[in-house]
Every structure is written in structure tokens, then in C-alpha cells.
N, C-alpha and C. Protein backbone atom coordinates (compact mmCIF):
# COMPACT_ATOMS: atom_id res chain seq x y z
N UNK A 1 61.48 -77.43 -15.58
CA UNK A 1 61.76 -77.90 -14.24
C UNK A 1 61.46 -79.39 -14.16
N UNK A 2 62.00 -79.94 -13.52
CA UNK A 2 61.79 -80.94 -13.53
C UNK A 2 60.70 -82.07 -12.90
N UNK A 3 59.98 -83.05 -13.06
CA UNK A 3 58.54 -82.86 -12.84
C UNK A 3 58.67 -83.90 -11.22
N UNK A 4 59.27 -84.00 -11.05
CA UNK A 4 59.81 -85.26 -9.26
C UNK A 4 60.24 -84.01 -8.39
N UNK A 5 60.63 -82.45 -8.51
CA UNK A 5 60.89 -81.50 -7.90
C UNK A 5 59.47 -81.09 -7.98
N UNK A 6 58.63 -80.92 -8.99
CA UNK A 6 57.14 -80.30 -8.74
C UNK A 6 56.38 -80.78 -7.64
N UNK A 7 56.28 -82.27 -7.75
CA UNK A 7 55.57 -83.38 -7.17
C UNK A 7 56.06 -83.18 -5.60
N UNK A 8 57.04 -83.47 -5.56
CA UNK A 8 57.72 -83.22 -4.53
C UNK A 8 57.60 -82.16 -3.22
N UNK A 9 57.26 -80.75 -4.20
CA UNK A 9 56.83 -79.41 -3.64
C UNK A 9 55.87 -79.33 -3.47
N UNK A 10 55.02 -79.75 -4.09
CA UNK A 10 53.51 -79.68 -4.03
C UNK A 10 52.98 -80.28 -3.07
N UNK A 11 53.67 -81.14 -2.61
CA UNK A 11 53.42 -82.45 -1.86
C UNK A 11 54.04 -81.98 -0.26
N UNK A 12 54.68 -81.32 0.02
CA UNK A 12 55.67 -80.22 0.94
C UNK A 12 54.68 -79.41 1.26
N UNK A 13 54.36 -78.56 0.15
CA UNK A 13 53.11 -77.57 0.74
C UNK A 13 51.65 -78.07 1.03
N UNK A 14 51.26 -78.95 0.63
CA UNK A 14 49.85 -79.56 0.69
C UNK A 14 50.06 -79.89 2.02
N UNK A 15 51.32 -80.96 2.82
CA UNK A 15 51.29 -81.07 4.34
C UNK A 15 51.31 -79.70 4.91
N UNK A 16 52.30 -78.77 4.67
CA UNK A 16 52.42 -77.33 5.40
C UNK A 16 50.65 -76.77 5.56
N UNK A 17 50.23 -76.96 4.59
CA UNK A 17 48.48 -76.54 4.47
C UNK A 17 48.03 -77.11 5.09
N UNK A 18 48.03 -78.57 5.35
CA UNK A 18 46.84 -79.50 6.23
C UNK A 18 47.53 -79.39 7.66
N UNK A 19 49.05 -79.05 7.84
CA UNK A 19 49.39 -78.40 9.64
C UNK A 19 48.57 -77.19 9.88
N UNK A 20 48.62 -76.11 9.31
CA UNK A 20 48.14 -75.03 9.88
C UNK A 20 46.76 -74.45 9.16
N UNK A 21 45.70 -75.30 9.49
CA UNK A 21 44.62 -74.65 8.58
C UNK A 21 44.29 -73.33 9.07
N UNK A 22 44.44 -73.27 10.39
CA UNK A 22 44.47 -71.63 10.58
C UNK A 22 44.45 -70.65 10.04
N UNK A 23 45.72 -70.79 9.19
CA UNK A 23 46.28 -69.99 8.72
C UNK A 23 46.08 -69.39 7.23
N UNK A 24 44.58 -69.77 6.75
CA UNK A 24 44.28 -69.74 5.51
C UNK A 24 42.74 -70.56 5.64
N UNK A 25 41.82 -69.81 6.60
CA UNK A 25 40.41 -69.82 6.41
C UNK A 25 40.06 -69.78 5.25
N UNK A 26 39.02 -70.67 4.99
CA UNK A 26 38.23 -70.30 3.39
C UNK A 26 38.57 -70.94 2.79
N UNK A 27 39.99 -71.61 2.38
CA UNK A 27 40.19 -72.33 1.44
C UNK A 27 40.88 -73.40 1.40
N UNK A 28 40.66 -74.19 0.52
CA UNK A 28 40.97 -75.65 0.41
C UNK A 28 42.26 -75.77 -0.46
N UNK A 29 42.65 -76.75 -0.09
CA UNK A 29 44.09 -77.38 -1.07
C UNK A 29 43.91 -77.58 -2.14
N UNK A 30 42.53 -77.66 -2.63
CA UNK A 30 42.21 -78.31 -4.02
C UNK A 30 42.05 -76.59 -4.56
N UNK A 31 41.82 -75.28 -4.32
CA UNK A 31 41.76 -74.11 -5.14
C UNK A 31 43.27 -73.58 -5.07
N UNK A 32 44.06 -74.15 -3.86
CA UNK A 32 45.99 -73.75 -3.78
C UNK A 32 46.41 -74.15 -5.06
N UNK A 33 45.68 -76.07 -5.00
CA UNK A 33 46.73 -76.65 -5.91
C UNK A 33 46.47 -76.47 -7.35
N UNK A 34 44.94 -76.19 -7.68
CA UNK A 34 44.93 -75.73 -8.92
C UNK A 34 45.43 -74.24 -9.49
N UNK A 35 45.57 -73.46 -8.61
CA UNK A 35 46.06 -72.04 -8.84
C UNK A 35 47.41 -72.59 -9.36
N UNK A 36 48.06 -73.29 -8.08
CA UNK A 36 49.87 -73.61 -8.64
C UNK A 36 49.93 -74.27 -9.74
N UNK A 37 49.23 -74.79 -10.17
CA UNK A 37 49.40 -75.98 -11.40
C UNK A 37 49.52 -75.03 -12.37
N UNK A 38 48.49 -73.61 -12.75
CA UNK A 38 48.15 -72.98 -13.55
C UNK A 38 49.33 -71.99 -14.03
N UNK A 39 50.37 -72.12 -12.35
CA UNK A 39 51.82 -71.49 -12.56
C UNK A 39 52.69 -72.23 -12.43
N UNK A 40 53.44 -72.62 -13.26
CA UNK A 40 54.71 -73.58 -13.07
C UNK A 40 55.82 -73.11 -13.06
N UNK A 41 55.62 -71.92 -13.27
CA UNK A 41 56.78 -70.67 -13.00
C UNK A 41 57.10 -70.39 -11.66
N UNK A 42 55.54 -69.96 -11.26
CA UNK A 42 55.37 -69.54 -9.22
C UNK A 42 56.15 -70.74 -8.78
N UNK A 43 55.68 -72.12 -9.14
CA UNK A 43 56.12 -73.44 -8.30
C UNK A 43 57.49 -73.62 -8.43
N UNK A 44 58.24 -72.98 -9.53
CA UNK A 44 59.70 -73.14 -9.32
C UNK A 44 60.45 -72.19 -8.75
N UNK A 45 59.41 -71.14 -8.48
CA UNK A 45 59.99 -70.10 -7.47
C UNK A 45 59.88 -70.91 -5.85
N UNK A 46 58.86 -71.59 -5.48
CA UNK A 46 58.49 -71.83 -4.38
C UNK A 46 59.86 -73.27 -4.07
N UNK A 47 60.11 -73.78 -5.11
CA UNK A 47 61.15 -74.73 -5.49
C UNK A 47 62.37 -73.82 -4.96
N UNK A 48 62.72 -73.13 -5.38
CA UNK A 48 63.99 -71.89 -5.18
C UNK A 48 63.69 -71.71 -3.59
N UNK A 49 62.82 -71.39 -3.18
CA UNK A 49 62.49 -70.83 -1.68
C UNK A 49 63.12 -71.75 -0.62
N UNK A 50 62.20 -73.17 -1.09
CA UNK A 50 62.80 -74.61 -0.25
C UNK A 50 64.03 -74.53 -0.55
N UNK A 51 64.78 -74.64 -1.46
CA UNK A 51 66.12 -75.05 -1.45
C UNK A 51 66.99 -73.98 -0.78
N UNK A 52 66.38 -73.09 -0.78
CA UNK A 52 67.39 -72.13 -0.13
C UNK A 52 67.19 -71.73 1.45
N UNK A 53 66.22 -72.91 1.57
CA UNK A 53 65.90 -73.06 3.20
C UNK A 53 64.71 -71.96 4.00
N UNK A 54 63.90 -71.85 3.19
CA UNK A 54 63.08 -71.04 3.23
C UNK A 54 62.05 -71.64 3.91
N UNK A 55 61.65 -72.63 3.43
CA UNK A 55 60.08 -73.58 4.13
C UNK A 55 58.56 -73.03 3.85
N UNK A 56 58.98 -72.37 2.73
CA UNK A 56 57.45 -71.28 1.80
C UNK A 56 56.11 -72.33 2.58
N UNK A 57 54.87 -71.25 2.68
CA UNK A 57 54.20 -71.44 3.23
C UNK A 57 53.15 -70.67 2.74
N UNK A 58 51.62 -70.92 2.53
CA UNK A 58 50.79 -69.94 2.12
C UNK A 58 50.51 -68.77 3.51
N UNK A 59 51.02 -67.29 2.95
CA UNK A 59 50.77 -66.07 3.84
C UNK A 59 49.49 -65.92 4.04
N UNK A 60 48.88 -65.40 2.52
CA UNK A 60 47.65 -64.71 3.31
C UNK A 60 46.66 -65.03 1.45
N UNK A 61 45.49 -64.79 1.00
CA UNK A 61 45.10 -64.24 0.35
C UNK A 61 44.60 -62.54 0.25
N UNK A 62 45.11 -62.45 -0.81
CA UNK A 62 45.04 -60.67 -1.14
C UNK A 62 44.06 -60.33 -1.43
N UNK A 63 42.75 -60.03 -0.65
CA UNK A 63 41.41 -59.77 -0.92
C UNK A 63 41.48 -58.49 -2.15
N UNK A 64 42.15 -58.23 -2.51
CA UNK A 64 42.06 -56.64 -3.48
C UNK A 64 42.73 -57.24 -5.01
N UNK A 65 43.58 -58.37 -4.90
CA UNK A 65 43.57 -58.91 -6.37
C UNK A 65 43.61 -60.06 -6.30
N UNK A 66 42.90 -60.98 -5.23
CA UNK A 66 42.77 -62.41 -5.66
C UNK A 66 44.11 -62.98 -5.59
N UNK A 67 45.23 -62.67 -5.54
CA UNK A 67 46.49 -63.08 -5.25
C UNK A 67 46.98 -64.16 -3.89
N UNK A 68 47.13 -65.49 -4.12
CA UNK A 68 47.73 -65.93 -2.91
C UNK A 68 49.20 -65.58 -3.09
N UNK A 69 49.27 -65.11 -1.41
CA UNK A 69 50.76 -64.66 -1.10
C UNK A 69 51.86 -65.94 -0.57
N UNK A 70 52.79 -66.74 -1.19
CA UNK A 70 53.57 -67.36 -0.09
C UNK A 70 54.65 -66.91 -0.16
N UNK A 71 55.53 -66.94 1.32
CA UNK A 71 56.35 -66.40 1.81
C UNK A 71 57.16 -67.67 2.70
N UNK A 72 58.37 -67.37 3.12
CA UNK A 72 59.11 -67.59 3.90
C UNK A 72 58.51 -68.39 5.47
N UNK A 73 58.35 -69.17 5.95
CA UNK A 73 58.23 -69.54 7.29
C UNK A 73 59.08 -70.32 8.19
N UNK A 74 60.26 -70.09 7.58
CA UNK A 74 60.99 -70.64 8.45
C UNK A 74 61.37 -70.18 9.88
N UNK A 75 61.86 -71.16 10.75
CA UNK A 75 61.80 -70.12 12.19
C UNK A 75 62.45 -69.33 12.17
N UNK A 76 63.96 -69.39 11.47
CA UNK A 76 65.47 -68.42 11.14
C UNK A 76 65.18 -67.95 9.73
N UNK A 77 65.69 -66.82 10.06
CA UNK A 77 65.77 -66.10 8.21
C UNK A 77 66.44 -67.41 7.40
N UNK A 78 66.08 -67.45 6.17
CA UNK A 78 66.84 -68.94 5.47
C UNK A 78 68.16 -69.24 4.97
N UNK A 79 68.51 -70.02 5.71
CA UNK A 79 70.23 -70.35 6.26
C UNK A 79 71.09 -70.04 4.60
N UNK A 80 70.08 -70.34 3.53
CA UNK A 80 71.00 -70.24 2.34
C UNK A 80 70.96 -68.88 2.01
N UNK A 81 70.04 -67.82 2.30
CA UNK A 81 70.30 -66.21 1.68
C UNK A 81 70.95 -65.52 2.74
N UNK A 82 71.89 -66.12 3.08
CA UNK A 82 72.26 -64.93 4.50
C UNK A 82 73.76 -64.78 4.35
N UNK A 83 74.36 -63.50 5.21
CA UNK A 83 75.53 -62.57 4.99
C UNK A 83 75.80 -61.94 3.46
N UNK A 84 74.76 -61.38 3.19
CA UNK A 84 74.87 -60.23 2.32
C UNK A 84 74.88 -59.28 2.66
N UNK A 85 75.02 -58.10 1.61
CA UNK A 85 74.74 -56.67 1.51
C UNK A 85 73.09 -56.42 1.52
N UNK A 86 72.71 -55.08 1.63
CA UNK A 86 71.45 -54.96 0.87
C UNK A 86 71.43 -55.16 -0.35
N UNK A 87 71.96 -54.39 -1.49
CA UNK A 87 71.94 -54.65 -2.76
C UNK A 87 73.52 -53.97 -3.10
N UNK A 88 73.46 -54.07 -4.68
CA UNK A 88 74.51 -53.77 -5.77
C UNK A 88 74.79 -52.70 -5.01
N UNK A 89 74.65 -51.50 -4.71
CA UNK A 89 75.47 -50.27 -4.77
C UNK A 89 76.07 -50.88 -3.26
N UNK A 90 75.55 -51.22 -2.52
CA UNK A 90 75.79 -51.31 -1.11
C UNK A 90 77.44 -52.50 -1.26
N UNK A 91 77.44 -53.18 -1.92
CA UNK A 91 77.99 -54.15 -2.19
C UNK A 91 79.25 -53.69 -3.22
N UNK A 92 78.93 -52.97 -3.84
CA UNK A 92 79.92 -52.13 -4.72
C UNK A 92 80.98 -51.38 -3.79
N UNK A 93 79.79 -50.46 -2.95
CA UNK A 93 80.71 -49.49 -1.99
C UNK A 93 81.28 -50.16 -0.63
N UNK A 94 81.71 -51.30 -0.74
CA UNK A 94 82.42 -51.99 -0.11
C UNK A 94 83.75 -51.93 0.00
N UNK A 95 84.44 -51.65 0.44
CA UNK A 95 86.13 -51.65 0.53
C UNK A 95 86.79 -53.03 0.83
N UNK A 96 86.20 -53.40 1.57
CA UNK A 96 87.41 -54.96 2.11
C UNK A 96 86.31 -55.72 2.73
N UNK A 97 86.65 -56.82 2.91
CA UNK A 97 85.37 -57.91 3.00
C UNK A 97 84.24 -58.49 2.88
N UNK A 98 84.08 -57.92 1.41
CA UNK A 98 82.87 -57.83 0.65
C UNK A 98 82.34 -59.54 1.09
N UNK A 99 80.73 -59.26 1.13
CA UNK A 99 80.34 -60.44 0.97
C UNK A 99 80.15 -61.12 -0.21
N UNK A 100 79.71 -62.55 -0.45
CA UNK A 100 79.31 -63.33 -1.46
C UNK A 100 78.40 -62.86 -2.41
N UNK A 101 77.51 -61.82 -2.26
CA UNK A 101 76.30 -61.19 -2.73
C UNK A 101 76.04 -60.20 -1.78
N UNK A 102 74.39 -60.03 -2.35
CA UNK A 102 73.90 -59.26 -2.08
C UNK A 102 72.01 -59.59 -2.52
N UNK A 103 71.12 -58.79 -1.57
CA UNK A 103 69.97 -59.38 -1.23
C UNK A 103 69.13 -59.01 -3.00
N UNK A 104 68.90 -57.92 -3.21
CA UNK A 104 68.12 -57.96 -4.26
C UNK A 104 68.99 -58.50 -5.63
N UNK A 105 69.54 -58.96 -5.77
CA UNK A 105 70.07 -59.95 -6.75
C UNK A 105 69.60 -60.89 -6.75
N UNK A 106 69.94 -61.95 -5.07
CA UNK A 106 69.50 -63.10 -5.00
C UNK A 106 68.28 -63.17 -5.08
N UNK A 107 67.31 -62.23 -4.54
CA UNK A 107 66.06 -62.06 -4.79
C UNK A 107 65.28 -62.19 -5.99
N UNK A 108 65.93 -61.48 -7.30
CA UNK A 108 65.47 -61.38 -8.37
C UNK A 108 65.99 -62.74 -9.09
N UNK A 109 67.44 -63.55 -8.60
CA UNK A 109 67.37 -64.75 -9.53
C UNK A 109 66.23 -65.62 -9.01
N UNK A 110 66.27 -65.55 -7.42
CA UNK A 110 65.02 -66.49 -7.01
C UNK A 110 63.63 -66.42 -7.76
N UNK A 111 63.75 -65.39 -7.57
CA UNK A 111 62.05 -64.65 -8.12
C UNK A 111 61.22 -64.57 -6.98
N UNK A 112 61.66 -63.34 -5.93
CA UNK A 112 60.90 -63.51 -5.11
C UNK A 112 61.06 -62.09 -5.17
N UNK A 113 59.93 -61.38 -4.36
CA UNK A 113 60.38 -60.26 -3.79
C UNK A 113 60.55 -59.90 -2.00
N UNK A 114 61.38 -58.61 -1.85
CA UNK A 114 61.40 -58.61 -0.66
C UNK A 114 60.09 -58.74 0.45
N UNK A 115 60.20 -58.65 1.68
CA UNK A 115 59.11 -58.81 2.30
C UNK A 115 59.10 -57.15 2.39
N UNK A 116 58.04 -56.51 2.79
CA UNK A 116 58.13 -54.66 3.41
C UNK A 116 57.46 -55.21 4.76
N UNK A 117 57.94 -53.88 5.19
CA UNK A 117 57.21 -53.91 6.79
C UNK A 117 55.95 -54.83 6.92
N UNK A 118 54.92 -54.50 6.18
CA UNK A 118 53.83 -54.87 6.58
C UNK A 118 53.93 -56.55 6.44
N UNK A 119 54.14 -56.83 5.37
CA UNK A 119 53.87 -58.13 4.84
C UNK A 119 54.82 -58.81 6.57
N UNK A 120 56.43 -58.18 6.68
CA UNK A 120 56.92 -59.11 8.03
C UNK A 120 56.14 -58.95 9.18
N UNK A 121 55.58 -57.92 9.33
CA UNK A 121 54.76 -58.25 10.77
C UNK A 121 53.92 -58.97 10.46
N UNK A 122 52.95 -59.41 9.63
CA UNK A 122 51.52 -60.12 9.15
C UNK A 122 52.25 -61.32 9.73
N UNK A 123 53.22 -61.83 9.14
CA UNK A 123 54.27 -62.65 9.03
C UNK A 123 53.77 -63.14 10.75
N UNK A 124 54.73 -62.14 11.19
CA UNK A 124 55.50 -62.30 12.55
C UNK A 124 54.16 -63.04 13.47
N UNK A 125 52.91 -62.09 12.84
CA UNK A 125 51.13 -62.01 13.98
C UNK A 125 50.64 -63.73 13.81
N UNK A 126 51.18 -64.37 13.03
CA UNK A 126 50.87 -65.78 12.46
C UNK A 126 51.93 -66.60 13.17
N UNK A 127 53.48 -65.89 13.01
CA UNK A 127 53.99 -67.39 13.45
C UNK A 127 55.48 -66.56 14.12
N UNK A 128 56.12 -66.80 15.07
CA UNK A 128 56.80 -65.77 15.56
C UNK A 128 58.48 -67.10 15.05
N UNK A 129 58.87 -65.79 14.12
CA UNK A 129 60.00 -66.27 13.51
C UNK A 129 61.34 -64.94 14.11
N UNK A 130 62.22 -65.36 13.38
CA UNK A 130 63.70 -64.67 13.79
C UNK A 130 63.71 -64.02 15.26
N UNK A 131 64.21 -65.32 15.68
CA UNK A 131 63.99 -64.93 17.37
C UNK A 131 65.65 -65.33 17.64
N UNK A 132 66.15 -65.49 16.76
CA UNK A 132 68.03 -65.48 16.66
C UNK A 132 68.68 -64.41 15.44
N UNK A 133 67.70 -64.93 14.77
CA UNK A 133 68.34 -64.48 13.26
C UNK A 133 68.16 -62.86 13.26
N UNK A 134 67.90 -61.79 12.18
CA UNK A 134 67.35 -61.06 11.83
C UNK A 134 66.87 -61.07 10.08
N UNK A 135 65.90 -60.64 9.66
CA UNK A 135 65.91 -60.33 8.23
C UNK A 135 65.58 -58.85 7.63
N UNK A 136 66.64 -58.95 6.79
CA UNK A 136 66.02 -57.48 5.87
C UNK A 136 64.86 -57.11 5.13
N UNK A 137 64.38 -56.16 5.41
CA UNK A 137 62.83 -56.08 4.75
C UNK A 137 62.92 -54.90 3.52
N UNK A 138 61.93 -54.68 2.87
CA UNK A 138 62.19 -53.90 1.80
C UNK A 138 62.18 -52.47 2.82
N UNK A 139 63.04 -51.49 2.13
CA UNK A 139 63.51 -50.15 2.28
C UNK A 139 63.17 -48.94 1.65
N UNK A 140 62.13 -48.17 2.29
CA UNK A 140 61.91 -47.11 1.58
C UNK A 140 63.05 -46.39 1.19
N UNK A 141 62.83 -45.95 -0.25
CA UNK A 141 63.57 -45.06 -1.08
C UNK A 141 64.85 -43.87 -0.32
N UNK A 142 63.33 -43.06 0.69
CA UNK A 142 64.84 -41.70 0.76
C UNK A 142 65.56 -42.51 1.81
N UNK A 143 65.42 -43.98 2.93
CA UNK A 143 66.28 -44.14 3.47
C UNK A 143 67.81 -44.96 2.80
N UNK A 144 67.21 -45.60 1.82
CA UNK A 144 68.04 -46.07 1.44
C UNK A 144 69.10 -45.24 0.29
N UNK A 145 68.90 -43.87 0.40
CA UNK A 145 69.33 -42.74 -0.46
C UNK A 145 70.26 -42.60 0.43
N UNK A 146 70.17 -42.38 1.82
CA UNK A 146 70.88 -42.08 2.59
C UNK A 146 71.71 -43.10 3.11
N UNK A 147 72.32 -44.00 2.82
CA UNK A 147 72.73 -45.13 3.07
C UNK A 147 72.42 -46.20 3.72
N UNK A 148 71.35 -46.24 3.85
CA UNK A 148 70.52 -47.20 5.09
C UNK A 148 69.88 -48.16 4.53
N UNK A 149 69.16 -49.20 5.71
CA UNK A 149 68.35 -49.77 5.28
C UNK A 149 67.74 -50.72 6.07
N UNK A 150 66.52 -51.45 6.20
CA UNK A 150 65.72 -51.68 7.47
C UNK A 150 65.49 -53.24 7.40
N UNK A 151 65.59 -53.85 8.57
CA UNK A 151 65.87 -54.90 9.12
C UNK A 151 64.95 -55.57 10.52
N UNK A 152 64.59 -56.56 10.15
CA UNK A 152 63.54 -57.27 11.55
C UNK A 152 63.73 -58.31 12.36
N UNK A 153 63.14 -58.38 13.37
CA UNK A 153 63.58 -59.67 14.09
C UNK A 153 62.09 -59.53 15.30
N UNK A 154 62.75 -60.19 16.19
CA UNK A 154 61.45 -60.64 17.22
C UNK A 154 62.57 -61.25 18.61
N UNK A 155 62.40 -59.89 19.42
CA UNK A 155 63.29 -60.36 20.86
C UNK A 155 62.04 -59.55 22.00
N UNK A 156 62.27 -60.92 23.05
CA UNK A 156 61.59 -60.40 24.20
C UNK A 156 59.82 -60.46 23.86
N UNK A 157 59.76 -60.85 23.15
CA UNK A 157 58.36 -61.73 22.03
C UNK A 157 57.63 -60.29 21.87
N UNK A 158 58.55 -59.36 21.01
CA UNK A 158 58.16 -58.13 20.32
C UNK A 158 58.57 -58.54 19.10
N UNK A 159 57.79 -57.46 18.13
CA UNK A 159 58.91 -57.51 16.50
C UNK A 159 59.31 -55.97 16.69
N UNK A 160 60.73 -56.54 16.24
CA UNK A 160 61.50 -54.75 16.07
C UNK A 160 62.01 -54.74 14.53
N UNK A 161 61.78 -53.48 14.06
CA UNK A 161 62.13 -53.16 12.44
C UNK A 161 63.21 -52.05 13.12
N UNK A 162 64.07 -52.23 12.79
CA UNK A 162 65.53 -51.04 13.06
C UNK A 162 65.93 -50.88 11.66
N UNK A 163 67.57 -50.25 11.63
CA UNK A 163 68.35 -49.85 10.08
C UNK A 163 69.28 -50.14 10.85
N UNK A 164 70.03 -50.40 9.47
CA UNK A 164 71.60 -50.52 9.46
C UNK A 164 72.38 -49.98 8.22
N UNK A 165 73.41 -49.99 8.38
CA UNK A 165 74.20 -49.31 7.20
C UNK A 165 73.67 -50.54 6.03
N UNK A 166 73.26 -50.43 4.40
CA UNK A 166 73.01 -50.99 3.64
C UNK A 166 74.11 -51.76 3.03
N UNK A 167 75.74 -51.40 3.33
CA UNK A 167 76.73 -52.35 3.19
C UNK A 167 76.59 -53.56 4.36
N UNK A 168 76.53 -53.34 5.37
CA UNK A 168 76.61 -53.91 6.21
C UNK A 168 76.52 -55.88 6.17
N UNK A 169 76.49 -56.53 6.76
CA UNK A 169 76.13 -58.05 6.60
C UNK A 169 76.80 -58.70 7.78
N UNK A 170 75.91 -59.91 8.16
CA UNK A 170 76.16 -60.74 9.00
C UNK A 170 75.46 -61.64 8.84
N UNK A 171 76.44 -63.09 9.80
CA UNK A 171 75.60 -64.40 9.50
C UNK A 171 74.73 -64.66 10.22
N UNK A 172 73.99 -63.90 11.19
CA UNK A 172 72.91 -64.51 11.15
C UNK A 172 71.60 -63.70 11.03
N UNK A 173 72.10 -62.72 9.98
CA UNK A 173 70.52 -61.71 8.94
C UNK A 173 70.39 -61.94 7.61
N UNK A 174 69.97 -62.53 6.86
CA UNK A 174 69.11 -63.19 5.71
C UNK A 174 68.02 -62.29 4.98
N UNK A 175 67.27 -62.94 4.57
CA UNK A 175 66.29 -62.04 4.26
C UNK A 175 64.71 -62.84 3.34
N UNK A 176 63.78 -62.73 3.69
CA UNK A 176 62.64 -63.86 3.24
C UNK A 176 61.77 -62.73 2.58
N UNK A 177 61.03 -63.84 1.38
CA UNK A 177 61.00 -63.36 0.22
C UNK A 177 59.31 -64.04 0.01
N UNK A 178 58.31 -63.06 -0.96
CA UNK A 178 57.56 -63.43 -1.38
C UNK A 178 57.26 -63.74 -2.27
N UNK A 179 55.92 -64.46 -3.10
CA UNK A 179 55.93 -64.87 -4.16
C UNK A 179 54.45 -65.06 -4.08
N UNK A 180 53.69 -63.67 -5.75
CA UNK A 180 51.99 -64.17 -5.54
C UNK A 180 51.81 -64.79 -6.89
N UNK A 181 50.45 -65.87 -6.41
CA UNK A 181 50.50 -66.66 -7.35
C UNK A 181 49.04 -66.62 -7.39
């Protein structure tokens, strides 16, 4: 990767950290930035996140494996992963107007994973996002057996997790992605 994109990011998240200290009691920029240094892999995921309009942000630390979580904070699901499918089969079983993709693809070239319920509300209790947009969240198994698949947003300053058909897509549902480092 290239080392003016590292600098660059690092330098992106270190302000995002010193806006919201709130949001990450306990710790300092100097244990973030040495964790990221130690991954230059994570940082080109977090690289992938920004560019795809994401605005990655430190979530939470994972008291059970030491894991910092960053995720997505943008106010709109991120303008570059949006009007897909859920995934491959959904996208396969498409007849006519297939979209450009599909979410766990883009997911896995990014290197992120989906958000699940929990992680988007944690999300939502910190900073109240998709209040236009919607995003897809990860999907338990037997629903998505059944063709489905589950989706969030924030109207009327609630968060609602609903389903939709897993072909389905529109422009303005996306989908935000994590990454522990």
C-alpha cells in the first residue's frame, strides 16, 4: 500500500478520535495508533472503508478479546457500496435488472465484515446514522434460507431492523462494514 495513503488515514482517524473522545473511554491515540501500525493489512482495509465513503471510526473495544472494532460512521450508508443484492445467490436469482454486485462480495474484497444486529444498534446508541438511507445487516441463516434478509435504518429517531427479499436493491440501502484490529 502505499505509504502517503497510510499517513493520510492515520491522520483521518487520529482527528475522528480527538472529535469524539466519548466514544472510546480509556484510551489514547497513542495505544489506536500503535495497534494499527502493528496491522498494515487492518489500515488498508480502513483505506478501502474511506474510499468507499464509509468515514471508519473506532466502534467500541471488545472487552472479551482485546479487539478494537472500527466500523462505518457515516451519516448515510456509504454512497460507494450501495444498490446491490444481498449476496451471490440473491444476485444470481435475478431475472432482469440485475445490479452491479452484490453485498458480501464487496464485503470480502474490502475486507470487512457485515455489521449483525447488535454491532448496528451499538452503532445507532453512539451516533444516529441512516436517517435517509437504509443498510443491510448480517442475516441469520434460516432467514436467509428462505429468501430473505434484514435491513436497518433510523426514522422518527427509532432504529428499525425489517427484511426484504435478498434479491432486492435500491439506491439508497448500502451496507457498513466492520473491521477488528
Amino acid at each position: 500500500m502505499d505509504p502517503n495513503q497510510c499517513a493520510a488515514q492515520l491522520q483521518i482517524l487520529q482527528q475522528r478520535f480527538a472529535q469524539q473522545p466519548d466514544r472510546h473511554p480509556g484510551l489514547s491515540w497513542q495505544q489506536v495508533l500503535v495497534r494499527l501500525q502493528a496491522a498494515p493489512a487492518k489500515l488498508e482495509v480502513l483505506v478501502a472503508m474511506e474510499a468507499s465513503g464509509g468515514e471508519p471510526d473506532l466502534l467500541a473495544l471488545d472487552v472479551n478479546s482485546g479487539e478494537l472494532w472500527f466500523c462505518d460512521f457515516s451519516a448515510e450508508s456509504p454512497s460507494g457500496r450501495r444498490s446491490l443484492c444481498f449476496d451471490r445467490k440473491a444476485l444470481d436469482g435475478r431475472k432482469a435488472n440485475k445490479p452491479a454486485g452484490c453485498i458480501d462480495e464487496m464485503a470480502a474484497q474490502i475486507g470487512i465484515e457485515l455489521l449483525n444486529e447488535q454491532q448496528y444498534r451499538l452503532l445507532q446508541s453512539i451516533k444516529a446514522v441512516d436517517q435517509k438511507t437504509s443498510s443491510w445487516i448480517a442475516t441469520p441463516a434460516a432467514i436467509r434460507k428462505l429468501g430473505g434478509a434484514l435491513f436497518g435504518d433510523r426514522r422518527y429517531d427509532q432504529v428499525f431492523v425489517y427484511h426484504n427479499g435478498a434479491d432486492s436493491y435500491y439506491a439508497a440501502r448500502g451496507f457498513r462494514g466492520l473491521v477488528r484490529v
